[in-house]
PDB file of N, CA and C in Angstrom:
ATOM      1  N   UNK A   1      31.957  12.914 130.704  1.00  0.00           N
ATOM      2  CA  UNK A   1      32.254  11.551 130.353  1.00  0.00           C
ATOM      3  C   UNK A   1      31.826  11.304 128.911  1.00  0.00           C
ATOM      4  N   UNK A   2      32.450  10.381 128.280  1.00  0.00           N
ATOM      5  CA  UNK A   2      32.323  10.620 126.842  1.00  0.00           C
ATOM      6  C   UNK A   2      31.568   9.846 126.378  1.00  0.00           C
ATOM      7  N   UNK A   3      30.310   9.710 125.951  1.00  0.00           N
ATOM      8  CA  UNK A   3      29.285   7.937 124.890  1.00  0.00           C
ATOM      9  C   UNK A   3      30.402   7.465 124.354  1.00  0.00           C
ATOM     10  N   UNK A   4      29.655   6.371 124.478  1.00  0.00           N
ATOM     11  CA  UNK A   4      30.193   5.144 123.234  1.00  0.00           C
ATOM     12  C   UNK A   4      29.816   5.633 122.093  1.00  0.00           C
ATOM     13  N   UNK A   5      30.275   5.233 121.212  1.00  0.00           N
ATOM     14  CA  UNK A   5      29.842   5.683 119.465  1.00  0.00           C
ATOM     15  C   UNK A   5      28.859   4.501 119.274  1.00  0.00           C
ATOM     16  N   UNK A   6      28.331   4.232 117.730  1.00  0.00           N
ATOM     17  CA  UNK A   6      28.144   3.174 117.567  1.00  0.00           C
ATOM     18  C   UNK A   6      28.667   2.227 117.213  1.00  0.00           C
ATOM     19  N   UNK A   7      30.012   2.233 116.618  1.00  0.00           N
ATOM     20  CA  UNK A   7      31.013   1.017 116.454  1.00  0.00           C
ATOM     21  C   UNK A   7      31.890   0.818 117.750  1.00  0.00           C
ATOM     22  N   UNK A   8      31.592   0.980 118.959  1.00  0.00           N
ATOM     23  CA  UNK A   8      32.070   0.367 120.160  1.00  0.00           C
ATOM     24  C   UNK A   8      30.756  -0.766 120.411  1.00  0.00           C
ATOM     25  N   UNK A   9      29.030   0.081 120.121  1.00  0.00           N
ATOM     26  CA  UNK A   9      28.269  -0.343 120.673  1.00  0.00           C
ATOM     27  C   UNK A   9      28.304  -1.806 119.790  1.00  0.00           C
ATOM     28  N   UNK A  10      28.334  -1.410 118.607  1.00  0.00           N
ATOM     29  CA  UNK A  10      28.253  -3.082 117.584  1.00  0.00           C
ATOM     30  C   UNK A  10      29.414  -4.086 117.716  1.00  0.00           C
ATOM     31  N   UNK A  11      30.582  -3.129 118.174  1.00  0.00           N
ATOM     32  CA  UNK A  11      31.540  -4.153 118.753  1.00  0.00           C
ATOM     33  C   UNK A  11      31.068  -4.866 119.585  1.00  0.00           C
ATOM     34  N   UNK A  12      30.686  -4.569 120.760  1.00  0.00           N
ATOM     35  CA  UNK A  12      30.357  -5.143 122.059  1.00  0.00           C
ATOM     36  C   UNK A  12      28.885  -6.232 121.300  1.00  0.00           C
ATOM     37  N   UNK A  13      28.233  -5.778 120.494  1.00  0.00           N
ATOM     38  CA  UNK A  13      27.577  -6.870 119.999  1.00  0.00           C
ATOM     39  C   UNK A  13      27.404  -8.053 119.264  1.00  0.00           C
ATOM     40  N   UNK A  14      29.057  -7.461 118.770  1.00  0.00           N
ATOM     41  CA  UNK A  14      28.910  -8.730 117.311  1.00  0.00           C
ATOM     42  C   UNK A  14      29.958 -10.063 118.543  1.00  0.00           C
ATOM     43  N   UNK A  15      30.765  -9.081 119.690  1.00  0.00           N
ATOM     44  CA  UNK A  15      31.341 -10.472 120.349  1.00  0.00           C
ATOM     45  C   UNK A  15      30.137 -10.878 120.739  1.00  0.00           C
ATOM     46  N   UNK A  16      29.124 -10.310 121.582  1.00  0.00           N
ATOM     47  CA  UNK A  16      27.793 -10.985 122.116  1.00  0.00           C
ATOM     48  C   UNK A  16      27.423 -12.109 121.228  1.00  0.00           C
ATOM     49  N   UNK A  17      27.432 -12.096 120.151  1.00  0.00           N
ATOM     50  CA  UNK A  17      26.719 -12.294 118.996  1.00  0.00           C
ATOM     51  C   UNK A  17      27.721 -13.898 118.734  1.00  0.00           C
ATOM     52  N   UNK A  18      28.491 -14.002 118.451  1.00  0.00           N
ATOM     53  CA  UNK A  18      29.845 -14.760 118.123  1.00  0.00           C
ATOM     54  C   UNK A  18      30.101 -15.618 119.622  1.00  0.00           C
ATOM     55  N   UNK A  19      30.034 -14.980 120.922  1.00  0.00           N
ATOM     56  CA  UNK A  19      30.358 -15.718 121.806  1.00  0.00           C
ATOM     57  C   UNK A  19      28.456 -16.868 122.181  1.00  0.00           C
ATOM     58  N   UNK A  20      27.740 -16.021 121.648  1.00  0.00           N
ATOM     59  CA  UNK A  20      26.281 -17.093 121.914  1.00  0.00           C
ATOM     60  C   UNK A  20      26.504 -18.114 120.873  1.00  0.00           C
ATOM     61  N   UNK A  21      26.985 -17.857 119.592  1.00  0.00           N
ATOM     62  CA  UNK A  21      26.895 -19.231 118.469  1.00  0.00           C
ATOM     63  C   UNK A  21      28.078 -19.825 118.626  1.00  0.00           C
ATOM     64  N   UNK A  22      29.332 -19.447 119.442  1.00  0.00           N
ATOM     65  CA  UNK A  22      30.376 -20.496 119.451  1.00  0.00           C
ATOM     66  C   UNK A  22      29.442 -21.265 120.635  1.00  0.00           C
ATOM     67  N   UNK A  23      29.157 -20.637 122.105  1.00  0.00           N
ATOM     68  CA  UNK A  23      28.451 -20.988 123.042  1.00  0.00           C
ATOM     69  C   UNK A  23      27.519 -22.538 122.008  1.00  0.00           C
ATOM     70  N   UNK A  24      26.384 -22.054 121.460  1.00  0.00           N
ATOM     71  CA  UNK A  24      25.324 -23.230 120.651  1.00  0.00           C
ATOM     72  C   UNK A  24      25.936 -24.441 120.158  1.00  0.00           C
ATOM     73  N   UNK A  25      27.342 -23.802 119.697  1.00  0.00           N
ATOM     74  CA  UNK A  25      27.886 -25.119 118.573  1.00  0.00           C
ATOM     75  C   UNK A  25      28.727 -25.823 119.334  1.00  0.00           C
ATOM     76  N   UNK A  26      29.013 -25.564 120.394  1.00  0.00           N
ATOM     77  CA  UNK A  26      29.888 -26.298 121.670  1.00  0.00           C
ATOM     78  C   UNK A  26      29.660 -27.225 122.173  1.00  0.00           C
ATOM     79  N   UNK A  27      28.448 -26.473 122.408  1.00  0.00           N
ATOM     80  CA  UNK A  27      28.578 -27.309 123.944  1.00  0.00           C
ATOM     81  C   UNK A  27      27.418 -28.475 123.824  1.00  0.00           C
ATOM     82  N   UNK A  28      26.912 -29.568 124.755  1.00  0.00           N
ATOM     83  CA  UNK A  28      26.568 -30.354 124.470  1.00  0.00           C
ATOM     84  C   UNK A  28      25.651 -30.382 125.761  1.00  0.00           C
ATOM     85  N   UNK A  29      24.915 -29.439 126.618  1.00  0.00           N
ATOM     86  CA  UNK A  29      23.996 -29.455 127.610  1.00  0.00           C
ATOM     87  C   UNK A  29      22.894 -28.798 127.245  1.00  0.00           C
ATOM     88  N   UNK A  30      21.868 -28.967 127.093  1.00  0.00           N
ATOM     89  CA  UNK A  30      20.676 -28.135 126.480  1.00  0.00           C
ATOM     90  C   UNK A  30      20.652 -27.259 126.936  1.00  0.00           C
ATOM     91  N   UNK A  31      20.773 -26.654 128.561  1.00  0.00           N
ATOM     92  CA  UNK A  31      20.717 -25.410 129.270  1.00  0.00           C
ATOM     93  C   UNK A  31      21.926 -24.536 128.757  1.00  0.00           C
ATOM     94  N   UNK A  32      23.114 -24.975 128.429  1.00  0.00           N
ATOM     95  CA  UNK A  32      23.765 -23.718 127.959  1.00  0.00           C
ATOM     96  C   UNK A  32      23.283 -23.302 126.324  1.00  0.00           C
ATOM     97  N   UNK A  33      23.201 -24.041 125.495  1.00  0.00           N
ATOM     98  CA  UNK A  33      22.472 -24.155 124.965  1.00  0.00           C
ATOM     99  C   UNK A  33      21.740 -22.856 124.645  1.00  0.00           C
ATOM    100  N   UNK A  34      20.659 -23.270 125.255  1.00  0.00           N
ATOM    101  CA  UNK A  34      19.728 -22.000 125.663  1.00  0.00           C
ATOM    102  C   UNK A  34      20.054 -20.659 126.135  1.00  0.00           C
ATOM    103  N   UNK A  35      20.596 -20.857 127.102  1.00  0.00           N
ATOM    104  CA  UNK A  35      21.528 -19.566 127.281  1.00  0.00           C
ATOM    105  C   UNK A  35      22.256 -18.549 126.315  1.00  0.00           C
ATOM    106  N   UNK A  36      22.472 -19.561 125.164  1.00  0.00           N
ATOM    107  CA  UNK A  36      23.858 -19.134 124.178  1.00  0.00           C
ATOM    108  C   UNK A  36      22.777 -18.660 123.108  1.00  0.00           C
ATOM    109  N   UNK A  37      21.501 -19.247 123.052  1.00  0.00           N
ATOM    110  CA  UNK A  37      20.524 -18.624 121.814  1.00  0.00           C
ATOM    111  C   UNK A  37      20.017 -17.390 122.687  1.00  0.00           C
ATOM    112  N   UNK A  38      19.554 -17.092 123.775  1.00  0.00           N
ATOM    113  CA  UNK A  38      19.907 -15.628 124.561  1.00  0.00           C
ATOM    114  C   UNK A  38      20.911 -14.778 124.102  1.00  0.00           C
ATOM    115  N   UNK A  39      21.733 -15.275 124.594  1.00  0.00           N
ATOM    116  CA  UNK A  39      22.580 -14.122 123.940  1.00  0.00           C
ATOM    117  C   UNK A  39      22.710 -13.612 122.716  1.00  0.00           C
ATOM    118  N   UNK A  40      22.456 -14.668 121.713  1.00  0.00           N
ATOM    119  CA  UNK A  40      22.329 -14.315 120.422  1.00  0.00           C
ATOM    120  C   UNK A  40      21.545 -13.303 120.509  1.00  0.00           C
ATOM    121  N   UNK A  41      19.577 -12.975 121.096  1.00  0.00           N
ATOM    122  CA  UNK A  41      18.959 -12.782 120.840  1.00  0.00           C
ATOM    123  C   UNK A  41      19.010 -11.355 121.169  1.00  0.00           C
ATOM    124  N   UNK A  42      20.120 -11.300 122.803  1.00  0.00           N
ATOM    125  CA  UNK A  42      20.885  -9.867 123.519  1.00  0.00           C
ATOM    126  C   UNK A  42      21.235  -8.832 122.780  1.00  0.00           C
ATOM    127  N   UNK A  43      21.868  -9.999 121.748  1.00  0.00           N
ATOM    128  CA  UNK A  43      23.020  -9.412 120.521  1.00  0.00           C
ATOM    129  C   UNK A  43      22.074  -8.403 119.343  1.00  0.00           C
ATOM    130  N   UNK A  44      21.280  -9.158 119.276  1.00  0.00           N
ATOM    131  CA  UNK A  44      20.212  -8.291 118.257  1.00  0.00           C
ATOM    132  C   UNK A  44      19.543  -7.292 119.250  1.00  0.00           C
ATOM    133  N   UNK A  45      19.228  -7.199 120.317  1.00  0.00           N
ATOM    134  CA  UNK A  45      18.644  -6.308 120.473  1.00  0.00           C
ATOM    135  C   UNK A  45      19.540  -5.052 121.063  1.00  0.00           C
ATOM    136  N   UNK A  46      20.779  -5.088 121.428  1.00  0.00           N
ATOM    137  CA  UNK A  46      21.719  -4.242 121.213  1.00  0.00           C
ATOM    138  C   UNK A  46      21.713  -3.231 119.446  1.00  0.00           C
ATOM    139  N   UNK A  47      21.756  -4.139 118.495  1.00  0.00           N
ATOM    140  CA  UNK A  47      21.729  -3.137 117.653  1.00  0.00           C
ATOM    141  C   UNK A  47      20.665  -2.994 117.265  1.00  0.00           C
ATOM    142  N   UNK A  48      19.659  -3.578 117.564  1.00  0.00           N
ATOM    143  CA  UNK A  48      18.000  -2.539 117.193  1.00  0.00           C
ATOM    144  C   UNK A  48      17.833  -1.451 118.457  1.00  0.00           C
ATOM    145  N   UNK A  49      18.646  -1.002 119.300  1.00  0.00           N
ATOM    146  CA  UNK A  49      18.772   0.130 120.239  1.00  0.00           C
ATOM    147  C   UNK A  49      19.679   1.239 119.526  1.00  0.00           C
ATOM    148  N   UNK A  50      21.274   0.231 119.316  1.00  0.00           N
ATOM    149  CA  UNK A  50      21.694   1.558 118.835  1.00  0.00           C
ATOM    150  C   UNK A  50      21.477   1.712 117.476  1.00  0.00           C
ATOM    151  N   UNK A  51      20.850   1.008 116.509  1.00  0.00           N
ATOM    152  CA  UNK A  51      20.553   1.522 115.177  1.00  0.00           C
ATOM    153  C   UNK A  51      19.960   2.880 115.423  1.00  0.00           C
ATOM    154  N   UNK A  52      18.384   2.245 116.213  1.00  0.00           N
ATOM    155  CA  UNK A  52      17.613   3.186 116.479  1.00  0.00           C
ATOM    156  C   UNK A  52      18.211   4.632 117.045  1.00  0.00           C
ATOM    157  N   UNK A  53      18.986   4.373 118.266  1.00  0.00           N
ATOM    158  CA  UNK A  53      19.714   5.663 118.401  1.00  0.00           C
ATOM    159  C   UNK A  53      20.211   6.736 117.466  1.00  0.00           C
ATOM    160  N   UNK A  54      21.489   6.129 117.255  1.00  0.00           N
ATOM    161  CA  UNK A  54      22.678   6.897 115.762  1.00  0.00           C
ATOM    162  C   UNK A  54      21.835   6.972 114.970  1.00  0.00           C
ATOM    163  N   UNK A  55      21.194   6.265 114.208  1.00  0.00           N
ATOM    164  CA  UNK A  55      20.704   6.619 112.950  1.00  0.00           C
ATOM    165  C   UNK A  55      19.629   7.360 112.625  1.00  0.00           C
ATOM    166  N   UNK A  56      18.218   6.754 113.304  1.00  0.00           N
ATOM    167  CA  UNK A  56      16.739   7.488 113.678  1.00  0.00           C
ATOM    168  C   UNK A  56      17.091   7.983 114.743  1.00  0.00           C
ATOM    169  N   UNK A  57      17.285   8.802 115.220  1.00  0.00           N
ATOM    170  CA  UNK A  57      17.193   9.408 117.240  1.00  0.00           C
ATOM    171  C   UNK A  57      15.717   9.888 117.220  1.00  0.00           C
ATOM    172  N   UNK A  58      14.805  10.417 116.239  1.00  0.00           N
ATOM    173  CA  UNK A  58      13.423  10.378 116.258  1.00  0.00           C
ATOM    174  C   UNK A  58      12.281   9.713 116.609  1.00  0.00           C
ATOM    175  N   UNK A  59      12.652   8.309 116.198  1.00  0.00           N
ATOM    176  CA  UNK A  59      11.601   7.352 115.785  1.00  0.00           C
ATOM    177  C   UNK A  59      12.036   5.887 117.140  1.00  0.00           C
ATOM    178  N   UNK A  60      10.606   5.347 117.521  1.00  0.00           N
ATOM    179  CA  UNK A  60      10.607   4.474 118.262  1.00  0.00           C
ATOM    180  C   UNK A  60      11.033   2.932 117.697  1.00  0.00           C
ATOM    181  N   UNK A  61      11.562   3.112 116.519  1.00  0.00           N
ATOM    182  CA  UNK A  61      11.034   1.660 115.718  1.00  0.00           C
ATOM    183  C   UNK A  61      11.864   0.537 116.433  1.00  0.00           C
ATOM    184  N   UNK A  62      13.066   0.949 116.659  1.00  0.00           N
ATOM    185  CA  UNK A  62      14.093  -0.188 117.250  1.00  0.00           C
ATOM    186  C   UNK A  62      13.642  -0.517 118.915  1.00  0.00           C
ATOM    187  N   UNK A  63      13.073   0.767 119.563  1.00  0.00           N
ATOM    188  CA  UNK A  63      12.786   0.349 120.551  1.00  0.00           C
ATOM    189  C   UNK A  63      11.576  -0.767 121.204  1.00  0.00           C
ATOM    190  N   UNK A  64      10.473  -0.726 119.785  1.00  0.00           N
ATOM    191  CA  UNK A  64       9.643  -1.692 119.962  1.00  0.00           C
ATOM    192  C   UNK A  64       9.759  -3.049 119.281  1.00  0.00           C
ATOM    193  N   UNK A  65      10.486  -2.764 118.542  1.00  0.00           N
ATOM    194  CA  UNK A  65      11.184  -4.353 117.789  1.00  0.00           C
ATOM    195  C   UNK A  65      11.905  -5.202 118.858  1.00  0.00           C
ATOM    196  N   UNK A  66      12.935  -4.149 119.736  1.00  0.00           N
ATOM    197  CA  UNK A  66      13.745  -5.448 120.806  1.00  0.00           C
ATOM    198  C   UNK A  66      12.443  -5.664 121.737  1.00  0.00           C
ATOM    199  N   UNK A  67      11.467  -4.727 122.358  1.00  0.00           N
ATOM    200  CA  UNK A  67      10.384  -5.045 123.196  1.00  0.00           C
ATOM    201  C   UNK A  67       9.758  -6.305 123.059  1.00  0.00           C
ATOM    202  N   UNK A  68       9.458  -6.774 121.161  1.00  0.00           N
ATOM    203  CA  UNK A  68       8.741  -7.736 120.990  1.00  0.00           C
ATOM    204  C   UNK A  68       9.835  -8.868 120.718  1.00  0.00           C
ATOM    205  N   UNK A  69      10.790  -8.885 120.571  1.00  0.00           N
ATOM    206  CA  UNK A  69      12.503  -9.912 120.563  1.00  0.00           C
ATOM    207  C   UNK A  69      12.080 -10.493 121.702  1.00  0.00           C
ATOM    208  N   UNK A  70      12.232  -9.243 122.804  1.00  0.00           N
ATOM    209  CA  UNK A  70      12.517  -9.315 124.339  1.00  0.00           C
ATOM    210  C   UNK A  70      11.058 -10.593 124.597  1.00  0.00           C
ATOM    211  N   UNK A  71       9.887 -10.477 124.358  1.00  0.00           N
ATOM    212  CA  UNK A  71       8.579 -11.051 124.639  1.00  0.00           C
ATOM    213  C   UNK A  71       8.630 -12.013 124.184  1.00  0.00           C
ATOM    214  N   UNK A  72       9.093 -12.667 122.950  1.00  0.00           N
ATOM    215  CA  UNK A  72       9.196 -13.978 122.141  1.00  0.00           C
ATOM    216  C   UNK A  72      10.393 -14.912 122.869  1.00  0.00           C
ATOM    217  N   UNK A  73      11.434 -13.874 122.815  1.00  0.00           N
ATOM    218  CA  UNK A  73      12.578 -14.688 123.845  1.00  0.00           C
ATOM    219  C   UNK A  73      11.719 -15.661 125.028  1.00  0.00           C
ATOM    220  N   UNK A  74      11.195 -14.891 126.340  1.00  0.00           N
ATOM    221  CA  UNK A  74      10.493 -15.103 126.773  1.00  0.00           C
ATOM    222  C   UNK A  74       9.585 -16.068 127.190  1.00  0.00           C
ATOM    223  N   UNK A  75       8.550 -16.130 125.758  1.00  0.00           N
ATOM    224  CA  UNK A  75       8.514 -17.808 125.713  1.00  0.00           C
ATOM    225  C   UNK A  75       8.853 -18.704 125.096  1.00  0.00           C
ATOM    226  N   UNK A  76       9.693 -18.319 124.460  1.00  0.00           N
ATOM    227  CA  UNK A  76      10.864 -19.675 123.782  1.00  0.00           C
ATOM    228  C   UNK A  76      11.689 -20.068 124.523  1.00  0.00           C
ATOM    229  N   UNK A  77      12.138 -19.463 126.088  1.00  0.00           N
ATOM    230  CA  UNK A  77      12.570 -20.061 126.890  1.00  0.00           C
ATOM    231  C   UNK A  77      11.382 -20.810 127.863  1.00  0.00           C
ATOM    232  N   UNK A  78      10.408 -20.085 128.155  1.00  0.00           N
ATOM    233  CA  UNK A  78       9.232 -21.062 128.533  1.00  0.00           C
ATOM    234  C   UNK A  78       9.479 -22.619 128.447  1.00  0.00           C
ATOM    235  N   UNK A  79       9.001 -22.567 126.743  1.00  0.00           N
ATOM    236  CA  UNK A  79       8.513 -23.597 125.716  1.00  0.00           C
ATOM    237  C   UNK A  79      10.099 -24.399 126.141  1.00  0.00           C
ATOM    238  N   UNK A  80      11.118 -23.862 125.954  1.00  0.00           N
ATOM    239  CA  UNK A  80      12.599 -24.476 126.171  1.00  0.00           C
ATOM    240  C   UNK A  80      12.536 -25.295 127.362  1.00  0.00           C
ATOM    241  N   UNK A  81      12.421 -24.658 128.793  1.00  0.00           N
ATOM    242  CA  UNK A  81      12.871 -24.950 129.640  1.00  0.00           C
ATOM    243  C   UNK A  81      11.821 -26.408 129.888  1.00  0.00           C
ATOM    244  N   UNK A  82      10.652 -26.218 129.507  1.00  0.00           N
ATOM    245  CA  UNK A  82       9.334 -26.933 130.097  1.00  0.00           C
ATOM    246  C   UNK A  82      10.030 -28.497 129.221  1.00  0.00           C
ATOM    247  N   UNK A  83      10.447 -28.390 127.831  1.00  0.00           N
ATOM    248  CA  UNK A  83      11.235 -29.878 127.019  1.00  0.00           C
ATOM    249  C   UNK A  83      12.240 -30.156 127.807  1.00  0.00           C
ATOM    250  N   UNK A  84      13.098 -29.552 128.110  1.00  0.00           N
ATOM    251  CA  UNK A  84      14.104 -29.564 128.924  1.00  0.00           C
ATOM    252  C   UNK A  84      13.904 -30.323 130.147  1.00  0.00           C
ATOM    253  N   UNK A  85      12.761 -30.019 131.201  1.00  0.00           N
ATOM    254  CA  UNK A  85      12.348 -30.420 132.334  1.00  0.00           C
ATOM    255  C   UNK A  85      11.421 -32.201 131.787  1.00  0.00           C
ATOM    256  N   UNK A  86      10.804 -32.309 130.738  1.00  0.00           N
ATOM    257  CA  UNK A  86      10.334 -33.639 130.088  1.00  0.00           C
ATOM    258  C   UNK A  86      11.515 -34.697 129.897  1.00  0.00           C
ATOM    259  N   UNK A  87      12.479 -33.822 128.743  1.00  0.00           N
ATOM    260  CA  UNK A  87      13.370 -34.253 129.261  1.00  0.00           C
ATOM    261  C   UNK A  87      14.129 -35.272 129.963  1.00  0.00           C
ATOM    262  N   UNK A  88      14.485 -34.987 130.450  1.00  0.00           N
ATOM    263  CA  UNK A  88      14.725 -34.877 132.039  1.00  0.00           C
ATOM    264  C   UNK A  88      14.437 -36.019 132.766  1.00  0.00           C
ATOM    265  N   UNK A  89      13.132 -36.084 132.938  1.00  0.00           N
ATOM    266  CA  UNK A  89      12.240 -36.712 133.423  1.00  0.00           C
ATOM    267  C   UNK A  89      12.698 -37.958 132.829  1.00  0.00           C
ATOM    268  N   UNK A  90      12.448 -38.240 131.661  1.00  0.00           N
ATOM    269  CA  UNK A  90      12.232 -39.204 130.854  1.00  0.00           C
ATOM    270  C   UNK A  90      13.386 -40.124 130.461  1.00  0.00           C
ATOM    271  N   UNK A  91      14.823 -39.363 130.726  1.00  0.00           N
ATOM    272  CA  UNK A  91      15.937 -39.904 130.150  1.00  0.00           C
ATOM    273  C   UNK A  91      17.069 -39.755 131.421  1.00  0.00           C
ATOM    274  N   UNK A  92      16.796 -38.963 132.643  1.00  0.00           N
ATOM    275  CA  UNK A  92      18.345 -38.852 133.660  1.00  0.00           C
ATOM    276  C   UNK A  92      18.794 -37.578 132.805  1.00  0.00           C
ATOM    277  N   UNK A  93      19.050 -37.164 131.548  1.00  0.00           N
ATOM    278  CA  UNK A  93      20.036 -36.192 131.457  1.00  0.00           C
ATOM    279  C   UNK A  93      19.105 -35.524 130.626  1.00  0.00           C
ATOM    280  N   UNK A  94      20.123 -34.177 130.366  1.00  0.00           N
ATOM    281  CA  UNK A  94      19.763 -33.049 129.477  1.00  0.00           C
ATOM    282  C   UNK A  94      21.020 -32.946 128.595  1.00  0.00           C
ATOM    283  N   UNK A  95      21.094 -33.915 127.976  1.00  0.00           N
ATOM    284  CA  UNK A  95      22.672 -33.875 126.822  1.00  0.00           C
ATOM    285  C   UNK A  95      22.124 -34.142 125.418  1.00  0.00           C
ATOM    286  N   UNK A  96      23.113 -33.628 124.985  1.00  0.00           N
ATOM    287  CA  UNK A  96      21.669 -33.191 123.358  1.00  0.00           C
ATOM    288  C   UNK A  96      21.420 -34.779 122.657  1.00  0.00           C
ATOM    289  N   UNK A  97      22.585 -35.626 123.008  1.00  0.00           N
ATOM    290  CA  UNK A  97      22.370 -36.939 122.060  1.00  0.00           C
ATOM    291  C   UNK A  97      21.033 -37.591 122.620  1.00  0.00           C
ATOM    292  N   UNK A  98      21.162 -37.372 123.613  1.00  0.00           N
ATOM    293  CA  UNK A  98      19.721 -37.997 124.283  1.00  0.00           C
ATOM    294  C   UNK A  98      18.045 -37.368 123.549  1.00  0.00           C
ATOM    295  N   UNK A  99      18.427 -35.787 123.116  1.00  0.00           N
ATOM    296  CA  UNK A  99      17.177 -35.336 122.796  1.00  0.00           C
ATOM    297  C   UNK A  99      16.495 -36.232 121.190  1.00  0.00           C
ATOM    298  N   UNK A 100      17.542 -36.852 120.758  1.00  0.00           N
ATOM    299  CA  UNK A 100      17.244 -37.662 119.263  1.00  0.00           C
ATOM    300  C   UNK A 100      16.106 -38.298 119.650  1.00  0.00           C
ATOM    301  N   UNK A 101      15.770 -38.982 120.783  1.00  0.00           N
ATOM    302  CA  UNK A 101      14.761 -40.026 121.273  1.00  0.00           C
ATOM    303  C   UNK A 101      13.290 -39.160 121.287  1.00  0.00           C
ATOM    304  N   UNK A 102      13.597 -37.880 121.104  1.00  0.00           N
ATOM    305  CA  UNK A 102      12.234 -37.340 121.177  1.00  0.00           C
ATOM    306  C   UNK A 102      11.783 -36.986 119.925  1.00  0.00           C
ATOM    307  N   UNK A 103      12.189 -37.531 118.594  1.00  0.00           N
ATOM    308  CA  UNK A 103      11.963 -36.857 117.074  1.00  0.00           C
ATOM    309  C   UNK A 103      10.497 -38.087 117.442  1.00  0.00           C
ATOM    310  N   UNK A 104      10.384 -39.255 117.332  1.00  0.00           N
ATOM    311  CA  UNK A 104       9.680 -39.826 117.306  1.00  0.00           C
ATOM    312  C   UNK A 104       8.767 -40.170 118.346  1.00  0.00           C
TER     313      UNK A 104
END
């Protein structure tokens, strides 16, 4: 069976990549939202794998860069979901015009 190269693998990332920021600039629910900065974040760690692959096949560097992506993601969805759930609470919805009420 034959690998992917790395311009299949960056293909498959840059749509990842393109479908999370059309996803961000869309839509108007904080949870997809969130979702769509995920994927962005998917998107990068796809090519800090296959950089690391094709280019270094030696060296760990890409593999501990998405590790610590992967950990920050993590709790920036934490930190996300927990405003989200305040939120919430505070207003009936999770629609972004509503989040203006929380600058102040």
């Amino acid at each position: 069976m034959m690998e992917p190269g790395l311009y299949h693998v960056l293909f498959i990332s840059t749509a990842l990549f393109f479908i999370g920021v059309f996803g961000f600039l869309t839509r108007r629910n904080l949870i997809t939202m969130l979702m769509s900065i995920e994927l962005v974040l998917n998107s990068v760690n796809i090519n800090f794998i296959a950089f690391n692959k094709y280019v270094w096949p030696n060296q760990l560097d890409g593999l501990f860069f998405s590790i610590f992506v992967i950990a920050i993601a993590a709790a920036e969805a934490a930190v996300a979901i927990a405003i989200i759930i305040n939120l919430y609470r505070s207003h009936q919805s999770i629609d972004v015009e509503n989040a203006e009420d929380l600058k102040f």
